[in-house]
C-alpha atoms as a PDB file:
ATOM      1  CA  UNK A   1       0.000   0.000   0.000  1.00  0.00           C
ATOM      2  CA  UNK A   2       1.899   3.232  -1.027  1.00  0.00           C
ATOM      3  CA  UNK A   3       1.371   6.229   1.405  1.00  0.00           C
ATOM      4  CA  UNK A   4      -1.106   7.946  -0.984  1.00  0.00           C
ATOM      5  CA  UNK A   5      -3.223   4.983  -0.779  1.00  0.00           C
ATOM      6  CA  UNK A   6      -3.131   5.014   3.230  1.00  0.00           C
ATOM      7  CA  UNK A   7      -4.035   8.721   3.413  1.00  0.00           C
ATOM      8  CA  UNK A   8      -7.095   8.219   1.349  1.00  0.00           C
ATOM      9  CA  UNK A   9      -8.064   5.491   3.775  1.00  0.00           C
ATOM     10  CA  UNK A  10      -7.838   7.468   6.880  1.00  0.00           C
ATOM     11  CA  UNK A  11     -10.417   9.305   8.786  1.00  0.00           C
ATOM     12  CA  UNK A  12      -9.371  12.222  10.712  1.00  0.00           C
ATOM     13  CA  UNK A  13      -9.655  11.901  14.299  1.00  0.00           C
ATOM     14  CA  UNK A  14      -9.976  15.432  16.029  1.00  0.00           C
ATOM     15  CA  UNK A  15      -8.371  14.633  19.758  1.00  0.00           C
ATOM     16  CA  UNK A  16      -4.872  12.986  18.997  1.00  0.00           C
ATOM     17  CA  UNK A  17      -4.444  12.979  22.242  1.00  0.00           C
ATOM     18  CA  UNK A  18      -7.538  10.309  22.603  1.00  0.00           C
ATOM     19  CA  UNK A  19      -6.975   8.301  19.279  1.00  0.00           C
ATOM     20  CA  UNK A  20      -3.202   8.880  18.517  1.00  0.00           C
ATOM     21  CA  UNK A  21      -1.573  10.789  15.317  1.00  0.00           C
ATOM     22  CA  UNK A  22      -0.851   9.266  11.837  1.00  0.00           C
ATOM     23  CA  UNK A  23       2.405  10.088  12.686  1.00  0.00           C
ATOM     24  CA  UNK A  24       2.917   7.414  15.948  1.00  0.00           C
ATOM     25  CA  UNK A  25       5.267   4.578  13.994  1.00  0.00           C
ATOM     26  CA  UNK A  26       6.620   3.665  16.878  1.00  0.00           C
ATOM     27  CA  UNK A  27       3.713   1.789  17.642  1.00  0.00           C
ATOM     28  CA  UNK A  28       4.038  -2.062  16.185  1.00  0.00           C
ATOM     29  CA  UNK A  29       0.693  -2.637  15.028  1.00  0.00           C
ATOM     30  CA  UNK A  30       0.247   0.707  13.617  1.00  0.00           C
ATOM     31  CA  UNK A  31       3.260   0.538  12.201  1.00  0.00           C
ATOM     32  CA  UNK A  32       2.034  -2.973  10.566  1.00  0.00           C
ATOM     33  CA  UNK A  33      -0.953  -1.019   8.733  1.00  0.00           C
ATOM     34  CA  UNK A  34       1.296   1.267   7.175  1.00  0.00           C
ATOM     35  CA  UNK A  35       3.687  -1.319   5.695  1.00  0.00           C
ATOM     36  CA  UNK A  36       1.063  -4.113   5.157  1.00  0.00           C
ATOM     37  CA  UNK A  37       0.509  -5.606   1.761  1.00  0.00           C
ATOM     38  CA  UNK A  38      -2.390  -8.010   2.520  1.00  0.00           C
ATOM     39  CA  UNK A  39      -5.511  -6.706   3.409  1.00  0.00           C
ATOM     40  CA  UNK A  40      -8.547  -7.059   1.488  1.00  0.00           C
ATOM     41  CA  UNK A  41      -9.313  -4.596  -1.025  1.00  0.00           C
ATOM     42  CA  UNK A  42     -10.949  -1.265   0.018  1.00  0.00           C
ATOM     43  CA  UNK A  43     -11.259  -3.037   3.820  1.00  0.00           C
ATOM     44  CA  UNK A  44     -10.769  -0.808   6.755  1.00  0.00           C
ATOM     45  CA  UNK A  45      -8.815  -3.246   8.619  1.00  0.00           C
ATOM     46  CA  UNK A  46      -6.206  -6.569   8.667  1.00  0.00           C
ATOM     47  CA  UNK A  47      -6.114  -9.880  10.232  1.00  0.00           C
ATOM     48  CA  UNK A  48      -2.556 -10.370  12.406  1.00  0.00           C
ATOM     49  CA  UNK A  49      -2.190 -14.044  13.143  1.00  0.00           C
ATOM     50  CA  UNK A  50      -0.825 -15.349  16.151  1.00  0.00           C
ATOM     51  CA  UNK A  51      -0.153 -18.210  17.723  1.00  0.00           C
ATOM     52  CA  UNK A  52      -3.141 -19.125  19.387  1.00  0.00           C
ATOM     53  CA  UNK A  53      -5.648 -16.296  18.562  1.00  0.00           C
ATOM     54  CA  UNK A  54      -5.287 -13.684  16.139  1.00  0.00           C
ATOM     55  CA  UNK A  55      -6.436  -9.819  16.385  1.00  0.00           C
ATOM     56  CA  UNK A  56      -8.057  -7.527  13.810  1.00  0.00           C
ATOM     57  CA  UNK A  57      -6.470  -4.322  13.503  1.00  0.00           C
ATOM     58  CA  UNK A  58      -8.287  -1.232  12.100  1.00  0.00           C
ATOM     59  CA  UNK A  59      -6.206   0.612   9.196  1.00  0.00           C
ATOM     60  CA  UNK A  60      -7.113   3.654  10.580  1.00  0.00           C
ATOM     61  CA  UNK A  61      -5.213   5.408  13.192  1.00  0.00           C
ATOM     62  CA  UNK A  62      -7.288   4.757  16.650  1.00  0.00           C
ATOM     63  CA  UNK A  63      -5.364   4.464  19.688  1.00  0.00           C
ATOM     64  CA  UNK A  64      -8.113   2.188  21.885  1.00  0.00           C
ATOM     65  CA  UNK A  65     -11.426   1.958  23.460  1.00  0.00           C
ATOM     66  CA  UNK A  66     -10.882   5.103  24.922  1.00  0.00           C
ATOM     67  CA  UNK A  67     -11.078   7.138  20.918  1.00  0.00           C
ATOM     68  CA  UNK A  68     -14.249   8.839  20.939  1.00  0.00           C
ATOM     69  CA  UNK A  69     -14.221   8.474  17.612  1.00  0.00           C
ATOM     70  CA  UNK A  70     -15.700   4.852  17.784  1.00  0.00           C
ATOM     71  CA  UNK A  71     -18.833   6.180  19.939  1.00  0.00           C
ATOM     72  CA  UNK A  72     -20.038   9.005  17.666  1.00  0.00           C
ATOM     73  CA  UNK A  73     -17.370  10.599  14.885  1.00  0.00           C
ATOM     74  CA  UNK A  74     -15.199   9.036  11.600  1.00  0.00           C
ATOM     75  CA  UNK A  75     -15.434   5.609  13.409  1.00  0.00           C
ATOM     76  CA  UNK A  76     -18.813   4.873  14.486  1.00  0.00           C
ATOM     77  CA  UNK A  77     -20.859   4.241  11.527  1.00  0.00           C
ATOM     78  CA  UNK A  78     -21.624   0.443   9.985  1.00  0.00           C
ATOM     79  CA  UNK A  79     -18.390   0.587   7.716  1.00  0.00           C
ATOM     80  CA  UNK A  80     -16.719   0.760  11.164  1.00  0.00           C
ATOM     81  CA  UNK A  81     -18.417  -1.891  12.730  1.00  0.00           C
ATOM     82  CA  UNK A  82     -15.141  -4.041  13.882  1.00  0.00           C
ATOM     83  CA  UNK A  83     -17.184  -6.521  16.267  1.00  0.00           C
ATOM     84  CA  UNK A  84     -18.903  -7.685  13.532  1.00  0.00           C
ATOM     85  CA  UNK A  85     -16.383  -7.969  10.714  1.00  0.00           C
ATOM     86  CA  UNK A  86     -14.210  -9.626  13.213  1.00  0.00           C
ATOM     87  CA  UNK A  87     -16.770 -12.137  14.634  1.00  0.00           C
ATOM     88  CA  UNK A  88     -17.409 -13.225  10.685  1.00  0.00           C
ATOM     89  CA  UNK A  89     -13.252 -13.532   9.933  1.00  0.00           C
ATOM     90  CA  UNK A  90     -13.169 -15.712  13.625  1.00  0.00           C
ATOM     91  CA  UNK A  91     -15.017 -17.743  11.934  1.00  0.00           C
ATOM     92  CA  UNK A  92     -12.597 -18.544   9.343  1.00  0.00           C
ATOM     93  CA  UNK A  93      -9.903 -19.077  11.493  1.00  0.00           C
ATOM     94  CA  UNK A  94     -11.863 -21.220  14.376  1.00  0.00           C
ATOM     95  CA  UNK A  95     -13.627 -23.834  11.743  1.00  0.00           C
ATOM     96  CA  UNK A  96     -12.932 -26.590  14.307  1.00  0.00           C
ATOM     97  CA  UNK A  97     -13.281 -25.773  17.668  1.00  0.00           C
ATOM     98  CA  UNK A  98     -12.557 -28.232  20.639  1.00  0.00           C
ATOM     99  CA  UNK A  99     -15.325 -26.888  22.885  1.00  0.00           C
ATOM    100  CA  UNK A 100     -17.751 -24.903  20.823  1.00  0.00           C
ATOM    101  CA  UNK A 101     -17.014 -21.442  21.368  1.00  0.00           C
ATOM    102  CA  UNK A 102     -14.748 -18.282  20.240  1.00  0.00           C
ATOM    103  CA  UNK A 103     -14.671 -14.866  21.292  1.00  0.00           C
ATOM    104  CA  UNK A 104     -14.133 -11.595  20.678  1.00  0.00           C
ATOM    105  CA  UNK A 105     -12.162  -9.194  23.367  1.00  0.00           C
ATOM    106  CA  UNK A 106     -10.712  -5.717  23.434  1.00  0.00           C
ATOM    107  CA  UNK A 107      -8.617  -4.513  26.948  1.00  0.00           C
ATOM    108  CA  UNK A 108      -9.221  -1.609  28.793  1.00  0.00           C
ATOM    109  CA  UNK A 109      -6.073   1.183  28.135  1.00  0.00           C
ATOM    110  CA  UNK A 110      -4.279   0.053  31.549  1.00  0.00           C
ATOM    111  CA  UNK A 111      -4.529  -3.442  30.532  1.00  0.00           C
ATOM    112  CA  UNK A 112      -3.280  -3.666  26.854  1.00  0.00           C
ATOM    113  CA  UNK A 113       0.589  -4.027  25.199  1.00  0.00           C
ATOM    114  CA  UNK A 114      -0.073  -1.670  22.376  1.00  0.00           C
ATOM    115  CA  UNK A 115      -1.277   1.634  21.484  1.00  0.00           C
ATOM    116  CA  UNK A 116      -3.430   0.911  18.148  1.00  0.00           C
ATOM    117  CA  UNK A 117      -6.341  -0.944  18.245  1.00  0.00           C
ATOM    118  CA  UNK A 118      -6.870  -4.559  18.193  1.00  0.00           C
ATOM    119  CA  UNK A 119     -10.030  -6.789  18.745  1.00  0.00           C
ATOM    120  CA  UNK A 120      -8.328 -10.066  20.152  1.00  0.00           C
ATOM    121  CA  UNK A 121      -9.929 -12.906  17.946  1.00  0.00           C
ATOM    122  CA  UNK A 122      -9.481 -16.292  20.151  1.00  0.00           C
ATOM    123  CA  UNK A 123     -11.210 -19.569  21.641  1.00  0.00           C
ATOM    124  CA  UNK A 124     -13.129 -19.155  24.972  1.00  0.00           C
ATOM    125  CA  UNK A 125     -11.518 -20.987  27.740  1.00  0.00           C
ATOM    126  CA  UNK A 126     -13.370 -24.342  28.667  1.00  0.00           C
ATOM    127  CA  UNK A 127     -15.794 -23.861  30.963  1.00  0.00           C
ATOM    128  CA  UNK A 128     -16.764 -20.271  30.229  1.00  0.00           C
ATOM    129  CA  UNK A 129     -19.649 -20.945  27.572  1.00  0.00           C
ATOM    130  CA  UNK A 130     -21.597 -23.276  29.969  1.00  0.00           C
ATOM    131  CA  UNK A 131     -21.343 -21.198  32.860  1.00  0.00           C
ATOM    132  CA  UNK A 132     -22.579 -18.190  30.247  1.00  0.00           C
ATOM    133  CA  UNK A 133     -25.652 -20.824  29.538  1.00  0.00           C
ATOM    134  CA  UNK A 134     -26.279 -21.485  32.681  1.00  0.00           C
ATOM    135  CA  UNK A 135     -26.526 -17.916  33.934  1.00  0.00           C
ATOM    136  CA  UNK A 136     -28.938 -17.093  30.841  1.00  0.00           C
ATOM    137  CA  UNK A 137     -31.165 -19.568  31.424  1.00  0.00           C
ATOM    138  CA  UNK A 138     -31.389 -18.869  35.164  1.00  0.00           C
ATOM    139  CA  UNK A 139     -32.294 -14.813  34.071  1.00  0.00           C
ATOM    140  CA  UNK A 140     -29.292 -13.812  35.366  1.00  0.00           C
ATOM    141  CA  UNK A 141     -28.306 -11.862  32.578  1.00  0.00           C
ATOM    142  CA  UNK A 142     -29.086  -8.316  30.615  1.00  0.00           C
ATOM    143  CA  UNK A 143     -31.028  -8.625  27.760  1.00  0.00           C
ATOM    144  CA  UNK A 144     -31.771  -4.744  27.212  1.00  0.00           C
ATOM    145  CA  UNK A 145     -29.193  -2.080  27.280  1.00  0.00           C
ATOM    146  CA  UNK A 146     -31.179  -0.548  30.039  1.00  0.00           C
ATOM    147  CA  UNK A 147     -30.329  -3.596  32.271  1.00  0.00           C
ATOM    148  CA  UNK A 148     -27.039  -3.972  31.041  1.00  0.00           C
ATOM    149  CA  UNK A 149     -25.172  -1.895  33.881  1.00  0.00           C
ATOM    150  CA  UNK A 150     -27.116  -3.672  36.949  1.00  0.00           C
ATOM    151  CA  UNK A 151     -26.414  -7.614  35.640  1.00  0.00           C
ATOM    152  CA  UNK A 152     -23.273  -8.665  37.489  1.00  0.00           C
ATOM    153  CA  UNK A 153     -22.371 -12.013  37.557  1.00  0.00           C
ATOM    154  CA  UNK A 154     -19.158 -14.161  38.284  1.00  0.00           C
ATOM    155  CA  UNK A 155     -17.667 -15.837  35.816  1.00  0.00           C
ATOM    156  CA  UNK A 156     -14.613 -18.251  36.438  1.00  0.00           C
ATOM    157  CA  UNK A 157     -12.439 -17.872  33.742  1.00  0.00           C
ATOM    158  CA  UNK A 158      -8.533 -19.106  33.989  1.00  0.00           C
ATOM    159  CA  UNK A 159      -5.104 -17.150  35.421  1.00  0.00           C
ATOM    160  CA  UNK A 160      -2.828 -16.196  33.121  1.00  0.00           C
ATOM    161  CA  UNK A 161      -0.950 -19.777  33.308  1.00  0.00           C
ATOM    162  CA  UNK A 162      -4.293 -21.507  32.602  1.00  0.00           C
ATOM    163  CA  UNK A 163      -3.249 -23.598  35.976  1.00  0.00           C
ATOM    164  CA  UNK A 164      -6.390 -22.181  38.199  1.00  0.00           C
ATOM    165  CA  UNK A 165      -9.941 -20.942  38.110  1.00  0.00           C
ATOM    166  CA  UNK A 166      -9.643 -16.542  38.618  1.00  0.00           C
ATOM    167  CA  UNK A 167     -13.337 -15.828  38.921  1.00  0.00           C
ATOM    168  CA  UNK A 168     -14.165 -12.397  38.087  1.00  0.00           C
ATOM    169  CA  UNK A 169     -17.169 -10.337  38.320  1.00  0.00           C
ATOM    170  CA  UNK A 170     -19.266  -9.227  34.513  1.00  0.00           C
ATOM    171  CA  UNK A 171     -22.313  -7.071  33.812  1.00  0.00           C
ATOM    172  CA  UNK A 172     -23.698  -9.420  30.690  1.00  0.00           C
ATOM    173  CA  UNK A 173     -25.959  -8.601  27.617  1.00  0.00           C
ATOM    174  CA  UNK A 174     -27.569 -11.019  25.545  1.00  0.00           C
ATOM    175  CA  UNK A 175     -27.833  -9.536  22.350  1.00  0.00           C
ATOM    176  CA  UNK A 176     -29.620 -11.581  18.701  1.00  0.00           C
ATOM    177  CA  UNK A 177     -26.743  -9.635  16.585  1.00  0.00           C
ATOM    178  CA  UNK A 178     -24.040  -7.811  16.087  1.00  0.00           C
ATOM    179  CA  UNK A 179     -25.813  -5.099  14.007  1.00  0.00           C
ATOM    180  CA  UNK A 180     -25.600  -2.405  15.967  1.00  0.00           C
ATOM    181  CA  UNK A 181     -22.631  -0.163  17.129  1.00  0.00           C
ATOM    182  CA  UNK A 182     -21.031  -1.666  20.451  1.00  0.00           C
ATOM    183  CA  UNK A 183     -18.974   0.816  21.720  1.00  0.00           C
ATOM    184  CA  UNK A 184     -21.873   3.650  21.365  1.00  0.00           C
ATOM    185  CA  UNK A 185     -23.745   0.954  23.303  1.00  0.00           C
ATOM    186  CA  UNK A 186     -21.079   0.771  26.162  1.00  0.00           C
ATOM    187  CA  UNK A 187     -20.792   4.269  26.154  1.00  0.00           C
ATOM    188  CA  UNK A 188     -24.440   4.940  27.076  1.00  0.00           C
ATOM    189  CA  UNK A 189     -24.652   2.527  29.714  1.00  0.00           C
ATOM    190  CA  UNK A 190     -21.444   2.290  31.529  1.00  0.00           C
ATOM    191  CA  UNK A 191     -20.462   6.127  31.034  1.00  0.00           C
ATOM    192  CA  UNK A 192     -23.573   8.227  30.414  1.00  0.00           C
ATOM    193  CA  UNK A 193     -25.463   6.786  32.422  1.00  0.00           C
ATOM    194  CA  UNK A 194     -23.265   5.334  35.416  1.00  0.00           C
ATOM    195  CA  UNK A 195     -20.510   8.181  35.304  1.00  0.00           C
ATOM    196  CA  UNK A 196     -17.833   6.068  34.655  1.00  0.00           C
ATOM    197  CA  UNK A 197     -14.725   5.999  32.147  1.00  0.00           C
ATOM    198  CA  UNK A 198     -14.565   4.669  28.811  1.00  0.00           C
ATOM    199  CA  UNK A 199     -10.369   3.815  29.165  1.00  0.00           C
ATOM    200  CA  UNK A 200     -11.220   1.296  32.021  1.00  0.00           C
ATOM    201  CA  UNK A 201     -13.168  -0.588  30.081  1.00  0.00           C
ATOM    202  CA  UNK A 202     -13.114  -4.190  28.618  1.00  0.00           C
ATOM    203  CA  UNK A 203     -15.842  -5.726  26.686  1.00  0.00           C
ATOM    204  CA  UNK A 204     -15.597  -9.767  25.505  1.00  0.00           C
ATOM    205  CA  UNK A 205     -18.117 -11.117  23.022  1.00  0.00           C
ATOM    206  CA  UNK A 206     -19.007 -14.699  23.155  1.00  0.00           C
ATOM    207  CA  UNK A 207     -21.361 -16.675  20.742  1.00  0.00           C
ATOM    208  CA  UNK A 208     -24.093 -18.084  22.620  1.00  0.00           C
ATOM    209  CA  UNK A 209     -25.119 -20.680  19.746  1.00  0.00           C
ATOM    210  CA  UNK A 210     -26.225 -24.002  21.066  1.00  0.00           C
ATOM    211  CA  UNK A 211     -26.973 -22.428  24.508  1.00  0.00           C
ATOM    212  CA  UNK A 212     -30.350 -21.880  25.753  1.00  0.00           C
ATOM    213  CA  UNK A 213     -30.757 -19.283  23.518  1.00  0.00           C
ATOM    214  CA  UNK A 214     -28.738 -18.262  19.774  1.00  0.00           C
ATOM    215  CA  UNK A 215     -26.859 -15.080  19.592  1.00  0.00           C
ATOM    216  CA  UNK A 216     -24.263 -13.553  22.063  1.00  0.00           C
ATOM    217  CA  UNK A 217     -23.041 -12.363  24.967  1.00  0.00           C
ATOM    218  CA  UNK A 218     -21.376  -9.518  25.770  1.00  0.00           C
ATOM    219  CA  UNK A 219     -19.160  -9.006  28.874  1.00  0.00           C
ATOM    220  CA  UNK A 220     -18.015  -6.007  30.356  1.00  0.00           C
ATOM    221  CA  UNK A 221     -15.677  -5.435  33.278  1.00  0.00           C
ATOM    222  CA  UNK A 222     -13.435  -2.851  34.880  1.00  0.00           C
ATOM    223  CA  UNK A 223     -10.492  -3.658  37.056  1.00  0.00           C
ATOM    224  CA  UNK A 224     -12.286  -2.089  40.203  1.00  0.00           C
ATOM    225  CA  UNK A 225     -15.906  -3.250  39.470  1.00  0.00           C
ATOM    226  CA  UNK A 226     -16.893  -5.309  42.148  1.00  0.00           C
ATOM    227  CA  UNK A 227     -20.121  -7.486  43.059  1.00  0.00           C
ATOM    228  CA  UNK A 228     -21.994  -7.491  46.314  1.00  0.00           C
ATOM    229  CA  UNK A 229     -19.960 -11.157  46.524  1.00  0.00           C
ATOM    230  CA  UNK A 230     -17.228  -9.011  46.797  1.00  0.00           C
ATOM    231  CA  UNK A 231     -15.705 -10.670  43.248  1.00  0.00           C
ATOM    232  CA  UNK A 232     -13.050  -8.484  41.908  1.00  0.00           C
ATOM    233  CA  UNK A 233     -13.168  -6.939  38.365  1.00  0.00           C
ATOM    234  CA  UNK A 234     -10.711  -7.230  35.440  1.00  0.00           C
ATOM    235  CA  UNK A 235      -9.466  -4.103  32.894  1.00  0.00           C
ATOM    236  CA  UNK A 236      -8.622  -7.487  30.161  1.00  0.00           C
ATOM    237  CA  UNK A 237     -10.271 -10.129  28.185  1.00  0.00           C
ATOM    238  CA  UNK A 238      -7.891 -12.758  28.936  1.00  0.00           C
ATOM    239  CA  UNK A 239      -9.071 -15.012  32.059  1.00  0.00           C
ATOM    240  CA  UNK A 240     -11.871 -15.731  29.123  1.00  0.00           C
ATOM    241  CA  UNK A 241     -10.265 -16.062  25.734  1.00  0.00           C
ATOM    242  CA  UNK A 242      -6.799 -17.893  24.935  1.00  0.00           C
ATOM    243  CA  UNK A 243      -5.472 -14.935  23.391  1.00  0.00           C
ATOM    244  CA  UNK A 244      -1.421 -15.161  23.028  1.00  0.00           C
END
């Protein structure tokens, strides 16, 4: 991709500060946009494999969750919608899958290695999906975004040596699609409305298919969210997705 093919793709972003310059190449994954030949045609984003799970990377220059950008601005509209192109190119990668689920995951700015964003494209840790199934069927979940911000649950995901159980506490959302624009919807409920900040965030999507019900769920955390069980929270996707 020359450089006058990469300016025509990129959307300005108006707070640098927020979403980063065009100029950051000191940044590895941005840095990989600029120089990368393979991307599909007229796409807004690349696939980075690795060895385990794979991420998408937007094209454009967006530092994290944190870029306004993605709520309402250059990002936000349905040629922008990352969740879902990168829940359709998981399931490329994941044709076979030992327990029946991937995931999507994106970390909260304290909790992630690089400065351009990535959606981490992986398989769920085993366990997660039942106890995900189990919690919808008991109405233990969100399935409006009004709800959304008062559903915590505990999920027991795995430590980062996969040697233990690290439960965590979740507000979850059952959602029938990906059509819609999930970090406006995060936004709304987690900062509008309950006054907190869009950096600390994480947000996981997990298929629900074969579970009580079709569609997906949608985890959020923060690193200090915690549940009347007194169940810490966690700024990163990885105690539910195997994401190296």
């Amino acid at each position: 991709m020359t450089v006058e093919d990469r300016q025509r793709t990129l959307s300005p972003a108006p707070d640098p500060e927020l979403c980063g310059r065009d100029s950051d190449n000191e940044e590895p994954l941005w840095k990989m946009t600029w120089e990368c030949q393979e991307r599909p045609k007229d796409s807004r984003w690349l696939v980075a494999k690795g060895k385990e799970g794979h991420l998408l990377v937007p094209t454009d220059r967006i530092r994290g969750i944190e870029c306004p950008e993605l709520v309402s601005g250059a990002y936000s509209d349905k040629d922008h919608n990352y969740w879902q192109v990168a829940w359709e190119r998981a399931q490329d990668w994941f044709p076979k899958l030992p327990w029946g689920a991937f995931g999507l995951g994106i970390n909260a700015k304290g909790s992630r290695s690089h400065e351009q964003l990535h959606i981490h494209m992986s398989l769920v840790v085993q366990g997660v999906k039942d106890e995900l199934d189990r919690a919808y069927a008991a109405h233990k979940m969100a399935e409006d975004l009004a709800h959304w911000p008062y559903q915590l649950i505990t999920v027991n995901g795995w430590d980062a040596a996969q040697s233990k159980r690290d439960p965590r506490s979740y507000r979850v959302l059952h959602t029938d699609n990906l059509n819609f624009n999930l970090f406006a919807a995060l936004h709304e409920s987690m900062i509008t409305i309950m006054g907190e900040k869009m950096a600390a965030q994480t947000l996981t999507v997990i298929g629900a298919k074969d579970g009580p019900k079709n569609g997906y769920y949608i985890l959020n955390s923060r690193k200090d969210l915690t549940s009347p069980l007194d169940v810490p929270g966690i700024g990163c996707c990885d105690t539910l997705l195997i994401c190296k």
